[in-house]
PDB file of N, CA and C in Angstrom:
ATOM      1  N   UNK A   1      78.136 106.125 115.157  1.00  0.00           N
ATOM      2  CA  UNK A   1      78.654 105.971 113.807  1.00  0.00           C
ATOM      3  C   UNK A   1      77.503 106.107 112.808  1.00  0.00           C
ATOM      4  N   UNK A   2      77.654 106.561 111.722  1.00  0.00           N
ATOM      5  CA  UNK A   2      77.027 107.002 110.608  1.00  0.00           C
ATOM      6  C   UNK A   2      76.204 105.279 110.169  1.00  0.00           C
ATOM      7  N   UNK A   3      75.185 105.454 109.803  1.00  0.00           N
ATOM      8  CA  UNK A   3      74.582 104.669 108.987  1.00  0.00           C
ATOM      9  C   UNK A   3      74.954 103.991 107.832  1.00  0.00           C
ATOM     10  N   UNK A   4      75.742 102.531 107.282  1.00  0.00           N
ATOM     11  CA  UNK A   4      76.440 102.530 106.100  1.00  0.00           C
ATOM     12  C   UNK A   4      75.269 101.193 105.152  1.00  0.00           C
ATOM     13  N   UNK A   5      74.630 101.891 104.390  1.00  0.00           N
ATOM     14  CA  UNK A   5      74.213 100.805 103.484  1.00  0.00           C
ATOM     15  C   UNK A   5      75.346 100.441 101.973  1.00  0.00           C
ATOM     16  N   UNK A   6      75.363  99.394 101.503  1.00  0.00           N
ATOM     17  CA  UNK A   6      76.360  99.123 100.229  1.00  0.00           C
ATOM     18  C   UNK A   6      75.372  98.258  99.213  1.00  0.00           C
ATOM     19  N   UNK A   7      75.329  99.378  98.494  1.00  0.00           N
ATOM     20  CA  UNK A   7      74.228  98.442  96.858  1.00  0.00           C
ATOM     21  C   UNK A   7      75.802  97.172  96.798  1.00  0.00           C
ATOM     22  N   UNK A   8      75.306  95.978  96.050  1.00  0.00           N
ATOM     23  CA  UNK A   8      76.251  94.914  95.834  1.00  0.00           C
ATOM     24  C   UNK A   8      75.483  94.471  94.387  1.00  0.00           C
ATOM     25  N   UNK A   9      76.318  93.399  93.983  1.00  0.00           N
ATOM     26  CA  UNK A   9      75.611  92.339  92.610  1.00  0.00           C
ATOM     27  C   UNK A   9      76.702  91.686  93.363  1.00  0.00           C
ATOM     28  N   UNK A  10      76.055  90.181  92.926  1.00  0.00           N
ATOM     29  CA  UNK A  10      76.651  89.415  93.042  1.00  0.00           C
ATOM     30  C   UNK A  10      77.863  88.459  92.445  1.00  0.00           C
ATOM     31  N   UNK A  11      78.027  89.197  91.065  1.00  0.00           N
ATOM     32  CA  UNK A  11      79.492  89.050  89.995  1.00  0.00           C
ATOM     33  C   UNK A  11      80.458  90.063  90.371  1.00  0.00           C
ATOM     34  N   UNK A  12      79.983  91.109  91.145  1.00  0.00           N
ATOM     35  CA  UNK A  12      81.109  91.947  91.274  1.00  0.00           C
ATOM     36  C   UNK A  12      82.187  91.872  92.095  1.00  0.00           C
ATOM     37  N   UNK A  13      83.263  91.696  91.805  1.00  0.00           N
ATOM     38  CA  UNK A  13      84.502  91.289  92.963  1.00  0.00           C
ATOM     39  C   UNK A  13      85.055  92.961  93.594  1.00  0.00           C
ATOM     40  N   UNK A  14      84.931  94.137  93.123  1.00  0.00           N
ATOM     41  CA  UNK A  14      84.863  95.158  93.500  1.00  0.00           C
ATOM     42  C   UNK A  14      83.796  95.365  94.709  1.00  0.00           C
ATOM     43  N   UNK A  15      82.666  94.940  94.758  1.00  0.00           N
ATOM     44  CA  UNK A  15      81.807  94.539  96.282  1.00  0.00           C
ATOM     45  C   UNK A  15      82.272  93.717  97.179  1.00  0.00           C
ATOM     46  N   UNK A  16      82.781  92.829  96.943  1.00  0.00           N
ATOM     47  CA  UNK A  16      83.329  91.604  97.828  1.00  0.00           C
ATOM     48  C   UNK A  16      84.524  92.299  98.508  1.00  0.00           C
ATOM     49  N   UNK A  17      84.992  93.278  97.497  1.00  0.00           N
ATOM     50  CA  UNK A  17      86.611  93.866  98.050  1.00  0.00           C
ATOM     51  C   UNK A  17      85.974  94.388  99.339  1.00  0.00           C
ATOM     52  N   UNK A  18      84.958  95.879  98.935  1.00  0.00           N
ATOM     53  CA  UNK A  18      84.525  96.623  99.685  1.00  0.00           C
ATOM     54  C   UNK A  18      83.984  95.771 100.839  1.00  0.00           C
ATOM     55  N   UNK A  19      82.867  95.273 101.203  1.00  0.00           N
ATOM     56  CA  UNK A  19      82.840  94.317 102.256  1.00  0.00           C
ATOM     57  C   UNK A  19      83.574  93.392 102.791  1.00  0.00           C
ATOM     58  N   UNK A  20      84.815  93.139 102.506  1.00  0.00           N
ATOM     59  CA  UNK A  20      85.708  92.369 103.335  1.00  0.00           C
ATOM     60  C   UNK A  20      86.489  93.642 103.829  1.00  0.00           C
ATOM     61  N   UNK A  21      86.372  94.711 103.770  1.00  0.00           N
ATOM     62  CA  UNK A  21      87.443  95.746 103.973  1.00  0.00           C
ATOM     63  C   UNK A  21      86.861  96.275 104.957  1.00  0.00           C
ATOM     64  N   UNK A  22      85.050  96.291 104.760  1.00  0.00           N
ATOM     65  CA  UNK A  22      84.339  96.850 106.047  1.00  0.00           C
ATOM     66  C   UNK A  22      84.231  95.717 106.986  1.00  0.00           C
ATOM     67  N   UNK A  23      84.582  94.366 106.629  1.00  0.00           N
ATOM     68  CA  UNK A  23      84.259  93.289 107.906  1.00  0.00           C
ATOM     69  C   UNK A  23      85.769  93.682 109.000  1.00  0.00           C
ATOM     70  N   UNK A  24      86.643  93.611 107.987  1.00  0.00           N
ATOM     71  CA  UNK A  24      88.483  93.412 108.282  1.00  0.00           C
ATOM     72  C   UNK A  24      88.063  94.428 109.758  1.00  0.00           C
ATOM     73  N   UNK A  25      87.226  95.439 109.380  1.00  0.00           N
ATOM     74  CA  UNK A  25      87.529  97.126 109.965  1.00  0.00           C
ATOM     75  C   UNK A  25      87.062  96.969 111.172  1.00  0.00           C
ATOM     76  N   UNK A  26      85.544  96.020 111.133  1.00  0.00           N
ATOM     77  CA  UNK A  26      84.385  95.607 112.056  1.00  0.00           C
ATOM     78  C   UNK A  26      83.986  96.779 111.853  1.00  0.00           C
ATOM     79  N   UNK A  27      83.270  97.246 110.731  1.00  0.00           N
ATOM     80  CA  UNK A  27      81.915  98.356 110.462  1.00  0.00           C
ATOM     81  C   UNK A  27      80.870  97.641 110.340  1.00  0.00           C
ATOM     82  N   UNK A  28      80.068  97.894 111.000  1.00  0.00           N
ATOM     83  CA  UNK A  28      78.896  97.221 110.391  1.00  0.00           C
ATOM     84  C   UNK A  28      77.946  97.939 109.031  1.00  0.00           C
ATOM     85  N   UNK A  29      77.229  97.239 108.669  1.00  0.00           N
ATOM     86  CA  UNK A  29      76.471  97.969 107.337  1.00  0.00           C
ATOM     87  C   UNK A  29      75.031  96.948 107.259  1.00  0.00           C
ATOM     88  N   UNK A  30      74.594  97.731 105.997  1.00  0.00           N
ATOM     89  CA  UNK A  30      73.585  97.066 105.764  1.00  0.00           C
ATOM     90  C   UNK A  30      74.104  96.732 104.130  1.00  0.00           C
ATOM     91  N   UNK A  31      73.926  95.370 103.455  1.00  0.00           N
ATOM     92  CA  UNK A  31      73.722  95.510 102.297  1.00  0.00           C
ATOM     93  C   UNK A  31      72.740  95.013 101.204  1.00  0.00           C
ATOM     94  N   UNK A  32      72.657  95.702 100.386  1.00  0.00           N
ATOM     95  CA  UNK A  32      71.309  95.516  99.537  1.00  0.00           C
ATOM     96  C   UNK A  32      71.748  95.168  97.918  1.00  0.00           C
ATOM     97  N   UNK A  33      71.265  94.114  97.802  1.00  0.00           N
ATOM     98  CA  UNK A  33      72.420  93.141  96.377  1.00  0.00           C
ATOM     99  C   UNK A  33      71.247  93.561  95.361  1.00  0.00           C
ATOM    100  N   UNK A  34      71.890  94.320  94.522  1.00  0.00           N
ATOM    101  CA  UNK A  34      70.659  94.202  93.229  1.00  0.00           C
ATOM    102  C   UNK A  34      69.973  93.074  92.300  1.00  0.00           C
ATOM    103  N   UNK A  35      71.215  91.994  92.158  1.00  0.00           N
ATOM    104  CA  UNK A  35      71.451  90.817  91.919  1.00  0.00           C
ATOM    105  C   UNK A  35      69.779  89.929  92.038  1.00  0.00           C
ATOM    106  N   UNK A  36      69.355  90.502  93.757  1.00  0.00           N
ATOM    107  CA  UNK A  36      68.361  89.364  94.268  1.00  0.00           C
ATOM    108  C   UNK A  36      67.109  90.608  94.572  1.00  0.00           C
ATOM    109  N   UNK A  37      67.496  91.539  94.723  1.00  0.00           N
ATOM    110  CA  UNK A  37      66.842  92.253  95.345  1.00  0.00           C
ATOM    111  C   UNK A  37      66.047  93.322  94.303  1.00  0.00           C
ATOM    112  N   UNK A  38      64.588  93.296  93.457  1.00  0.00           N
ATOM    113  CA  UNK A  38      64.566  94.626  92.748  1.00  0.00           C
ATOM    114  C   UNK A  38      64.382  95.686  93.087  1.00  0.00           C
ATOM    115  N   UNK A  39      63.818  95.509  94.474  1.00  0.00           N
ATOM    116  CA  UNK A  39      63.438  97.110  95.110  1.00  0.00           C
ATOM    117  C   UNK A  39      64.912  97.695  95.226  1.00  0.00           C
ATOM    118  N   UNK A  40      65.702  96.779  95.681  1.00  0.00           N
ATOM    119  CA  UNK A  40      67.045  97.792  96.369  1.00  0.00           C
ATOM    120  C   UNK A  40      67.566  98.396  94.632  1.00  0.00           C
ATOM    121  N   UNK A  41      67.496  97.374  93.291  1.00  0.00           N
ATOM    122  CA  UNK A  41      67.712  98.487  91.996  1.00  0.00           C
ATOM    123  C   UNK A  41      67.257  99.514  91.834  1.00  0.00           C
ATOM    124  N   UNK A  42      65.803  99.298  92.145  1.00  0.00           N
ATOM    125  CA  UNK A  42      65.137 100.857  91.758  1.00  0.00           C
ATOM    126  C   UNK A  42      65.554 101.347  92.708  1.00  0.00           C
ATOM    127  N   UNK A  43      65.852 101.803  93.740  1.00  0.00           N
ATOM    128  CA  UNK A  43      66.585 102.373  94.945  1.00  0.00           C
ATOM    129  C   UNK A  43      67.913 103.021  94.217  1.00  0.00           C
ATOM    130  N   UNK A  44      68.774 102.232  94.168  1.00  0.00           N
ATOM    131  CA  UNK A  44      69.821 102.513  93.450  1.00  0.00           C
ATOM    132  C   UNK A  44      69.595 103.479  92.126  1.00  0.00           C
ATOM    133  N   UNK A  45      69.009 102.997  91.030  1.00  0.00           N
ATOM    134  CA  UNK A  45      68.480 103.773  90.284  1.00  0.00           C
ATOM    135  C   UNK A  45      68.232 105.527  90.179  1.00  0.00           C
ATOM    136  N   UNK A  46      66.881 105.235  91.608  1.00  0.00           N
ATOM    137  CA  UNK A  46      66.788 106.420  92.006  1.00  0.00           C
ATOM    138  C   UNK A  46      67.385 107.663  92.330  1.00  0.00           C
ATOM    139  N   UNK A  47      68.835 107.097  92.970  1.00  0.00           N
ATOM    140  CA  UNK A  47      69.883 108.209  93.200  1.00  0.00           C
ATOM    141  C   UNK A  47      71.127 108.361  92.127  1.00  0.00           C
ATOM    142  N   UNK A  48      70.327 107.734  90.876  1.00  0.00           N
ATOM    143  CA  UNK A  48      71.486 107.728  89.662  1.00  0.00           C
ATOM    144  C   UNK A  48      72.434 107.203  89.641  1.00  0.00           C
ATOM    145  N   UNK A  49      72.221 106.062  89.628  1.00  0.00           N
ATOM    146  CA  UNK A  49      73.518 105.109  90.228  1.00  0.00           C
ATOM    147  C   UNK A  49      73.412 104.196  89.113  1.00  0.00           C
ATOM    148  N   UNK A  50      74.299 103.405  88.329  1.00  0.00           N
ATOM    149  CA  UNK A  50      73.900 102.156  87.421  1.00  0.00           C
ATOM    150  C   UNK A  50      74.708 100.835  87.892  1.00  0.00           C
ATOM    151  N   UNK A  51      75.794 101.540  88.430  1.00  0.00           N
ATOM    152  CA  UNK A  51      76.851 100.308  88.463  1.00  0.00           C
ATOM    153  C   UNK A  51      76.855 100.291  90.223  1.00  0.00           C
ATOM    154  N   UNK A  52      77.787  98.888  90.700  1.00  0.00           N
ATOM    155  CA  UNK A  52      77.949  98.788  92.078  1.00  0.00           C
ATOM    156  C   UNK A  52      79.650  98.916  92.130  1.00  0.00           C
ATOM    157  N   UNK A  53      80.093  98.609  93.151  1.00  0.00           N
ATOM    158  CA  UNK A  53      79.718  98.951  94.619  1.00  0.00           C
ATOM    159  C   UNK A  53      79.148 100.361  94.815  1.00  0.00           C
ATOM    160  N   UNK A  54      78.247 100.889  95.387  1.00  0.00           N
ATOM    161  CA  UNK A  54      77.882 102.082  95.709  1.00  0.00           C
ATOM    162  C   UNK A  54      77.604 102.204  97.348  1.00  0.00           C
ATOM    163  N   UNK A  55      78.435 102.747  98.552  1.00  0.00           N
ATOM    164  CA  UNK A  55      78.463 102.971  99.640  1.00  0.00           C
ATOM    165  C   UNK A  55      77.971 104.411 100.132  1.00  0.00           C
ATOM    166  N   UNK A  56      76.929 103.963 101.073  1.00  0.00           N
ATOM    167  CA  UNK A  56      76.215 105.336 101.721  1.00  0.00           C
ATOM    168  C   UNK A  56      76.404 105.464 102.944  1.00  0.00           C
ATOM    169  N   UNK A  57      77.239 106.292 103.358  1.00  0.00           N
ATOM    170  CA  UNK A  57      77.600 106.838 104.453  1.00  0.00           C
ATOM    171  C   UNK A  57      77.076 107.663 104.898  1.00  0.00           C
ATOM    172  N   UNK A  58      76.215 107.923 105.750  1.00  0.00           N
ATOM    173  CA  UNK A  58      74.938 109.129 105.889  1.00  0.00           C
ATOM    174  C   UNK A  58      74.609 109.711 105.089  1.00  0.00           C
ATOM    175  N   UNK A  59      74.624 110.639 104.493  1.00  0.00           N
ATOM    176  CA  UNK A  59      74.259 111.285 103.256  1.00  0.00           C
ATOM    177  C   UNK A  59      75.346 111.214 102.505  1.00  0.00           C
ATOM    178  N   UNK A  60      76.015 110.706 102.213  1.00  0.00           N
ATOM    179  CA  UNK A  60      77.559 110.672 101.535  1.00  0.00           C
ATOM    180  C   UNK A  60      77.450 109.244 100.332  1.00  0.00           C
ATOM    181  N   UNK A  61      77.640 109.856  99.401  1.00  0.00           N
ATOM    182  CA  UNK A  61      77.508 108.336  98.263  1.00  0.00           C
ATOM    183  C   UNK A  61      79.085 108.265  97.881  1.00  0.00           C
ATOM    184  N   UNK A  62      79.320 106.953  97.996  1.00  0.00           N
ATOM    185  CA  UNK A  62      80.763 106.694  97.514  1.00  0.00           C
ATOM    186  C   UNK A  62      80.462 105.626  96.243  1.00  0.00           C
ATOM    187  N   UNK A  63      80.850 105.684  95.006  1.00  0.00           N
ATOM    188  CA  UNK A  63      81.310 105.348  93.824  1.00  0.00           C
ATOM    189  C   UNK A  63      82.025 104.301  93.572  1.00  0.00           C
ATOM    190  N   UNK A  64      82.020 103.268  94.022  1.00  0.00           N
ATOM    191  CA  UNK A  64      83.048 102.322  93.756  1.00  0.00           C
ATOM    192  C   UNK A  64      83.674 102.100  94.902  1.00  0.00           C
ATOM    193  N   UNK A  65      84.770 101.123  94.855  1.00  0.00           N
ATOM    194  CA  UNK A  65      85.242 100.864  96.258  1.00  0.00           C
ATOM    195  C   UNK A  65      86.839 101.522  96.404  1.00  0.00           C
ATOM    196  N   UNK A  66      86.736 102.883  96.973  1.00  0.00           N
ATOM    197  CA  UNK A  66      87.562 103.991  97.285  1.00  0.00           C
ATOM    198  C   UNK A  66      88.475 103.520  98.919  1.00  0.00           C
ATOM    199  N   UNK A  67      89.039 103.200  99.365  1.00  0.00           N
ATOM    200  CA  UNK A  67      89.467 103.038 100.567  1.00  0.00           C
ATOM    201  C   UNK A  67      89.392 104.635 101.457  1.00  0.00           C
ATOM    202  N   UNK A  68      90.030 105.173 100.544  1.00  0.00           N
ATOM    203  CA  UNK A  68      90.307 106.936 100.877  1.00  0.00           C
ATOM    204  C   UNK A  68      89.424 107.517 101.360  1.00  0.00           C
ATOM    205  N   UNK A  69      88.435 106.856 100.383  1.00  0.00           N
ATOM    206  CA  UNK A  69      86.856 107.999 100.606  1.00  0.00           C
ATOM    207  C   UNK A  69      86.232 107.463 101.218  1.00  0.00           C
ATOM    208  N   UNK A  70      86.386 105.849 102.083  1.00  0.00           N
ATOM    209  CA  UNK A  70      85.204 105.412 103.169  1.00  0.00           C
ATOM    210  C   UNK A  70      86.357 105.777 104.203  1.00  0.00           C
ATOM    211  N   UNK A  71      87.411 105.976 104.413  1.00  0.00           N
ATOM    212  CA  UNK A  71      88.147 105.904 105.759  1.00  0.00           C
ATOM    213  C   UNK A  71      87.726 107.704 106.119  1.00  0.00           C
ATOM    214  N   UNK A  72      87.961 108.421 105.004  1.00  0.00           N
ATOM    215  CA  UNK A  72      87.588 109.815 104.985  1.00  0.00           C
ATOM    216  C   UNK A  72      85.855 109.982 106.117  1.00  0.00           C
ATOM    217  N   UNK A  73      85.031 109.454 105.363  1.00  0.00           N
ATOM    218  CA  UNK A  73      83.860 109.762 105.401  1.00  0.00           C
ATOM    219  C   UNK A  73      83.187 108.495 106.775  1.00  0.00           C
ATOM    220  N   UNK A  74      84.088 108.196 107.280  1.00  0.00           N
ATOM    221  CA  UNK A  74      84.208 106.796 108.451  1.00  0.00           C
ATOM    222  C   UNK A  74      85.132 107.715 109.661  1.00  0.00           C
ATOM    223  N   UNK A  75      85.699 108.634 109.294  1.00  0.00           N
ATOM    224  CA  UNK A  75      87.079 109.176 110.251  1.00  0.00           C
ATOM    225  C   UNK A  75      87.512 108.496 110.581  1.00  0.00           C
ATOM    226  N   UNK A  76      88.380 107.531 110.220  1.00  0.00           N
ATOM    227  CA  UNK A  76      89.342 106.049 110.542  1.00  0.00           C
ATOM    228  C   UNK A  76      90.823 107.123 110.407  1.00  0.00           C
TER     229      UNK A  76
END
């Protein structure tokens, strides 16, 4: 299975969605909270990103928390 990191903050209930949706699934991931974390912002940053949830699926950036587009890019 593909590599899944998820930028998070910690006010966002749109992250919480997305990670209870990848626990529900049993995906594992990595996630990196901008909230606590500044390296993982400038990270984020870096690939032009401002807002969260942002999900990386091997080379694949997902935008928000899409069900469509992680089951797509997951082959579920």
């Amino acid at each position: 299975m593909e590599k899944i990191t998820i930028y998070t903050s910690d006010g966002c209930q749109y992250c919480h969605a997305a990670k209870d949706y990848l626990d529900e699934n049993n995906i594992e991931y990595t996630e990196k909270n901008i909230s606590q974390d500044q390296e993982a912002r400038k990270e984020l940053m870096k690939k032009g990103h401002m807002g969260v949830p942002v999900i990386v699926i091997g080379d694949q950036e997902i935008v928000g928390f899409d069900q469509a587009k992680i089951k797509s890019a997951l082959g579920l």
